[in-house]
PDB file of N, CA and C in Angstrom:
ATOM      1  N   UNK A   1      10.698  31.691   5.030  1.00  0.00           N
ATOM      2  CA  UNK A   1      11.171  30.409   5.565  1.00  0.00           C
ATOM      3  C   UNK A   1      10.054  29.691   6.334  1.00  0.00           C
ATOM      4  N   UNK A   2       9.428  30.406   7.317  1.00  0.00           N
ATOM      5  CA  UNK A   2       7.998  29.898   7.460  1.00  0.00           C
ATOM      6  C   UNK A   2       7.213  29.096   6.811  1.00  0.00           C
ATOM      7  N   UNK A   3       6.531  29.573   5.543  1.00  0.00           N
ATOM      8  CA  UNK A   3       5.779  29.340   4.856  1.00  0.00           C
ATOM      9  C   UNK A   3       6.300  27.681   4.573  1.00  0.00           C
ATOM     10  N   UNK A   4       7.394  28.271   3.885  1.00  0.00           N
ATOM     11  CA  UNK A   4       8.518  26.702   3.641  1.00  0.00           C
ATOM     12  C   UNK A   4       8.114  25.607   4.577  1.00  0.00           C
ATOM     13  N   UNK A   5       8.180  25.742   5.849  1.00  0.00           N
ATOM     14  CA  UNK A   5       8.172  24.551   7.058  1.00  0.00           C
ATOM     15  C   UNK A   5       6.875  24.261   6.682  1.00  0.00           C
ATOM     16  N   UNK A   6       5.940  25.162   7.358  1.00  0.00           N
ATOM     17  CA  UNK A   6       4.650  24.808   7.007  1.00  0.00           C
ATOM     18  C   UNK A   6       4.023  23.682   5.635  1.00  0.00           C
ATOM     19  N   UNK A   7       4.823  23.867   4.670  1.00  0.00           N
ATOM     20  CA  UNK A   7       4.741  23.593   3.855  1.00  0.00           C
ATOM     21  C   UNK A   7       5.284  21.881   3.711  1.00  0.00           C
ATOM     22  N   UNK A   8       6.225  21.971   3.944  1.00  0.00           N
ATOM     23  CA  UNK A   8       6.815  20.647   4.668  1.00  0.00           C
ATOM     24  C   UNK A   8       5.979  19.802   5.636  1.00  0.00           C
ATOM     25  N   UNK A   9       5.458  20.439   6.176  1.00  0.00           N
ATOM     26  CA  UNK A   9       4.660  20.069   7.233  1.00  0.00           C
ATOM     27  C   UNK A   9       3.126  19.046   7.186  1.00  0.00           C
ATOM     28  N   UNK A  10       3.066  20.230   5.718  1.00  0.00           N
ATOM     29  CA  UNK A  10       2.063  19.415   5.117  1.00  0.00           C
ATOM     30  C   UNK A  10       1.919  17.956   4.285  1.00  0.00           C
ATOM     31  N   UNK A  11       2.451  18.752   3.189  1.00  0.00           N
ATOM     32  CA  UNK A  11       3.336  18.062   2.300  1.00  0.00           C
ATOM     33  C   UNK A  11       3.669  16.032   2.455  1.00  0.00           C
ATOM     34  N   UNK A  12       4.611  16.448   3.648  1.00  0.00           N
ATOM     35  CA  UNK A  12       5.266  14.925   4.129  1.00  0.00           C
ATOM     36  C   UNK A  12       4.128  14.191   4.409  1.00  0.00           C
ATOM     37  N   UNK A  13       3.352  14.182   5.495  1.00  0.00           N
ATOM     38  CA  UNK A  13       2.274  13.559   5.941  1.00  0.00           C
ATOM     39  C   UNK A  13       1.253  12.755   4.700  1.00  0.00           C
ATOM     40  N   UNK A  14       1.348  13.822   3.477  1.00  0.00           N
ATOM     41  CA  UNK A  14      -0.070  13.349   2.546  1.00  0.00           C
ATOM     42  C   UNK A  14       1.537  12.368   1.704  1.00  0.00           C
ATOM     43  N   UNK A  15       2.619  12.152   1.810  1.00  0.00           N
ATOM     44  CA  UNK A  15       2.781  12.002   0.361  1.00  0.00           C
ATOM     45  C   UNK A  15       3.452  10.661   0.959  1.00  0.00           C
ATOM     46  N   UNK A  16       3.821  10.170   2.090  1.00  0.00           N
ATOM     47  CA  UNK A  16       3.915   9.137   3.284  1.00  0.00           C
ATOM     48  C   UNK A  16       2.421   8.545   2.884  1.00  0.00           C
ATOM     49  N   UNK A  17       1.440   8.910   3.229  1.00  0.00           N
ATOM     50  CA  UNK A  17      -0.498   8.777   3.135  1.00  0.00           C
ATOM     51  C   UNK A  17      -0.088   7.567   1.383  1.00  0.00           C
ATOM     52  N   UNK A  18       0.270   8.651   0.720  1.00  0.00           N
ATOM     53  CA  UNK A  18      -0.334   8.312  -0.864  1.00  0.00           C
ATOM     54  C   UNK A  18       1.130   6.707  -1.243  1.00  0.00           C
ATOM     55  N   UNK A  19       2.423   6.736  -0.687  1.00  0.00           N
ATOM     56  CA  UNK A  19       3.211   5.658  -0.639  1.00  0.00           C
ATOM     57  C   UNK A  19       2.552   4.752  -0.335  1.00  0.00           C
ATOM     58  N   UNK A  20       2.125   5.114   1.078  1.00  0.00           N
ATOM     59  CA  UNK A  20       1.408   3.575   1.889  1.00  0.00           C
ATOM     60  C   UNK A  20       0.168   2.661   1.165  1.00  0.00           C
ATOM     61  N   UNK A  21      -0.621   3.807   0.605  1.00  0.00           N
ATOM     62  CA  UNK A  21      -2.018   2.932  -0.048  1.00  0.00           C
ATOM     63  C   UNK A  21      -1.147   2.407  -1.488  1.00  0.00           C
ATOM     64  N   UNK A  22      -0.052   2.951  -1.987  1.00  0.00           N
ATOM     65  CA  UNK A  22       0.528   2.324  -3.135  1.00  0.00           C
ATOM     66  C   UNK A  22       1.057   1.396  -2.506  1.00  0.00           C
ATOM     67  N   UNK A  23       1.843   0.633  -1.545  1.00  0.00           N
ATOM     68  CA  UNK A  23       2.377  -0.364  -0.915  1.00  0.00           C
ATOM     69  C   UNK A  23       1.223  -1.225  -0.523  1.00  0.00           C
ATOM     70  N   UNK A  24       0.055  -0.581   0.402  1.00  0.00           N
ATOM     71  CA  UNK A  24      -1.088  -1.583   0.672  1.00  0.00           C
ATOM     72  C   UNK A  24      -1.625  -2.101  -1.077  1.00  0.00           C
ATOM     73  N   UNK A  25      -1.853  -1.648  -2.043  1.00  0.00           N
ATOM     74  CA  UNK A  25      -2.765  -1.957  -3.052  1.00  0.00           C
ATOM     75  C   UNK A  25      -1.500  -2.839  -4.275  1.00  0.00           C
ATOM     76  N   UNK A  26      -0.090  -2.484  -3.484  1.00  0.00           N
ATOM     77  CA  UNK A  26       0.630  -3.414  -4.166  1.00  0.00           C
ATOM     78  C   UNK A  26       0.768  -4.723  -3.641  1.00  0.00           C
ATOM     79  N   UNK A  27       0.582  -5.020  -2.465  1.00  0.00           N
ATOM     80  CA  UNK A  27       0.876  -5.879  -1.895  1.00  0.00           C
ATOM     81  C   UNK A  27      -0.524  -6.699  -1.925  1.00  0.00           C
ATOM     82  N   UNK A  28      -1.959  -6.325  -1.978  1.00  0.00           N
ATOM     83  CA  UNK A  28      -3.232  -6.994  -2.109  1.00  0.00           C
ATOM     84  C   UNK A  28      -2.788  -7.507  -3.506  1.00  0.00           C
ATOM     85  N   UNK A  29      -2.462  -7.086  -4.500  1.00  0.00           N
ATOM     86  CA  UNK A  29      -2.699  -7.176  -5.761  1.00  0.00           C
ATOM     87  C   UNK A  29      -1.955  -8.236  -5.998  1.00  0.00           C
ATOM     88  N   UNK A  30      -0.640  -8.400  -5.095  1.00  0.00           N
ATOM     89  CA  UNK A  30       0.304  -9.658  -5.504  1.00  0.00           C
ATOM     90  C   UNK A  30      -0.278 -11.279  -4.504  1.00  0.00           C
ATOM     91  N   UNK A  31      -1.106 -10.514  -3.953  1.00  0.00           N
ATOM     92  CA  UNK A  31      -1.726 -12.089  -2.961  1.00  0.00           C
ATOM     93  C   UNK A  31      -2.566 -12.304  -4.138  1.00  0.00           C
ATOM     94  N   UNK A  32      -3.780 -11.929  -4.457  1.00  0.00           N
ATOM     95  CA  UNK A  32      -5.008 -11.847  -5.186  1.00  0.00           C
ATOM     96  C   UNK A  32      -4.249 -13.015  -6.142  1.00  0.00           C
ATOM     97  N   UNK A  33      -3.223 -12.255  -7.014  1.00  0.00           N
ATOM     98  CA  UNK A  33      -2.974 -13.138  -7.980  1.00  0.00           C
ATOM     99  C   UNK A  33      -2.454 -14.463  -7.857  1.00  0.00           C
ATOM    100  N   UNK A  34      -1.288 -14.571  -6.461  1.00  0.00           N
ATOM    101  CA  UNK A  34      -1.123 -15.438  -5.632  1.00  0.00           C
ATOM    102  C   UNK A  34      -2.258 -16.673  -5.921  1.00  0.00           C
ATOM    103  N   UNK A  35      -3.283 -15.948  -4.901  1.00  0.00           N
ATOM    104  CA  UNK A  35      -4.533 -17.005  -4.792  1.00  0.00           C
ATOM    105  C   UNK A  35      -4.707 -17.308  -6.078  1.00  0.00           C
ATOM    106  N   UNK A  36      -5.253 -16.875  -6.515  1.00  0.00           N
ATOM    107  CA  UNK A  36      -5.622 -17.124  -8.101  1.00  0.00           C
ATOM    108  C   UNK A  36      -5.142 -18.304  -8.975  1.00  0.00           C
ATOM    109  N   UNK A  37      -3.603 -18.198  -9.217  1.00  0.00           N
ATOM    110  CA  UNK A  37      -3.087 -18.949  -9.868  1.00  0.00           C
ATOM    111  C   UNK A  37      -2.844 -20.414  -9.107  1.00  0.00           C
ATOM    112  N   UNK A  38      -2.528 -20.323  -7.853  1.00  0.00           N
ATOM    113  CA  UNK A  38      -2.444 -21.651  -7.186  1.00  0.00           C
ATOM    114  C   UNK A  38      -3.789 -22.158  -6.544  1.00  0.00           C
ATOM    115  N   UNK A  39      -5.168 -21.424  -7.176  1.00  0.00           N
ATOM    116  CA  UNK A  39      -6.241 -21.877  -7.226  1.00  0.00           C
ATOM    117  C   UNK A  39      -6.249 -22.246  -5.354  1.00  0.00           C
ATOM    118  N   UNK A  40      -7.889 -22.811  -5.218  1.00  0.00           N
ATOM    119  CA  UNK A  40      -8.547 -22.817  -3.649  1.00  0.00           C
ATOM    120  C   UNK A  40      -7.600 -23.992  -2.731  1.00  0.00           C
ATOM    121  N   UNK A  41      -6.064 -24.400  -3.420  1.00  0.00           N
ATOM    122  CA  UNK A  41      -5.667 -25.536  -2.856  1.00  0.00           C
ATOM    123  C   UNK A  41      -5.339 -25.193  -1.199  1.00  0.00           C
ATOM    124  N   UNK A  42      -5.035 -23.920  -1.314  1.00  0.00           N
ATOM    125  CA  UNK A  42      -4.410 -23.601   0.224  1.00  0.00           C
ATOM    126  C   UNK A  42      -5.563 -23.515   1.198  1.00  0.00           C
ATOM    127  N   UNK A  43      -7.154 -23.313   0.647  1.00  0.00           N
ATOM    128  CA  UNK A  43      -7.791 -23.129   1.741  1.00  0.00           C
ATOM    129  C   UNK A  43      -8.606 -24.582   2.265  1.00  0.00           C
ATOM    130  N   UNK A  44      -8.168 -25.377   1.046  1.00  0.00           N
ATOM    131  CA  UNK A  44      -8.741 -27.018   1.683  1.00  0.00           C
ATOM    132  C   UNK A  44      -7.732 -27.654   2.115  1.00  0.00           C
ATOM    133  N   UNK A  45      -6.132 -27.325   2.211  1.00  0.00           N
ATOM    134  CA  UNK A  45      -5.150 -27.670   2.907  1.00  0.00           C
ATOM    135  C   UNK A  45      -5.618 -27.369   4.089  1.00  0.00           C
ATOM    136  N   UNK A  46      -5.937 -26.270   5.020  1.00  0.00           N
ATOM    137  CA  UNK A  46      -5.709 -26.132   6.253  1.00  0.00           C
ATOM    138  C   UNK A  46      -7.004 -26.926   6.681  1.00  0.00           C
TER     139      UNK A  46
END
């Protein structure tokens, strides 16, 4: 049962780790294209 926790222990931390950079690299990827398609208008708006 030990081993088990430990294991858990580990486990959670890296696989929380590997969600987040899939959420960060999903969320860059949907601006990028964002920008992209509605072209440099937003940065000579401001």
């Amino acid at each position: 049962m030990k081993i088990r926790k430990n294991f858990l222990k580990v486990r959670v931390p890296t696989i929380l780790e590997f969600v987040r950079k899939i959420v960060i690299c999903g969320i860059s990827h949907i601006l990028k294209t964002d920008l992209q398609s509605s072209g440099s208008n937003l940065f000579l708006e401001k």
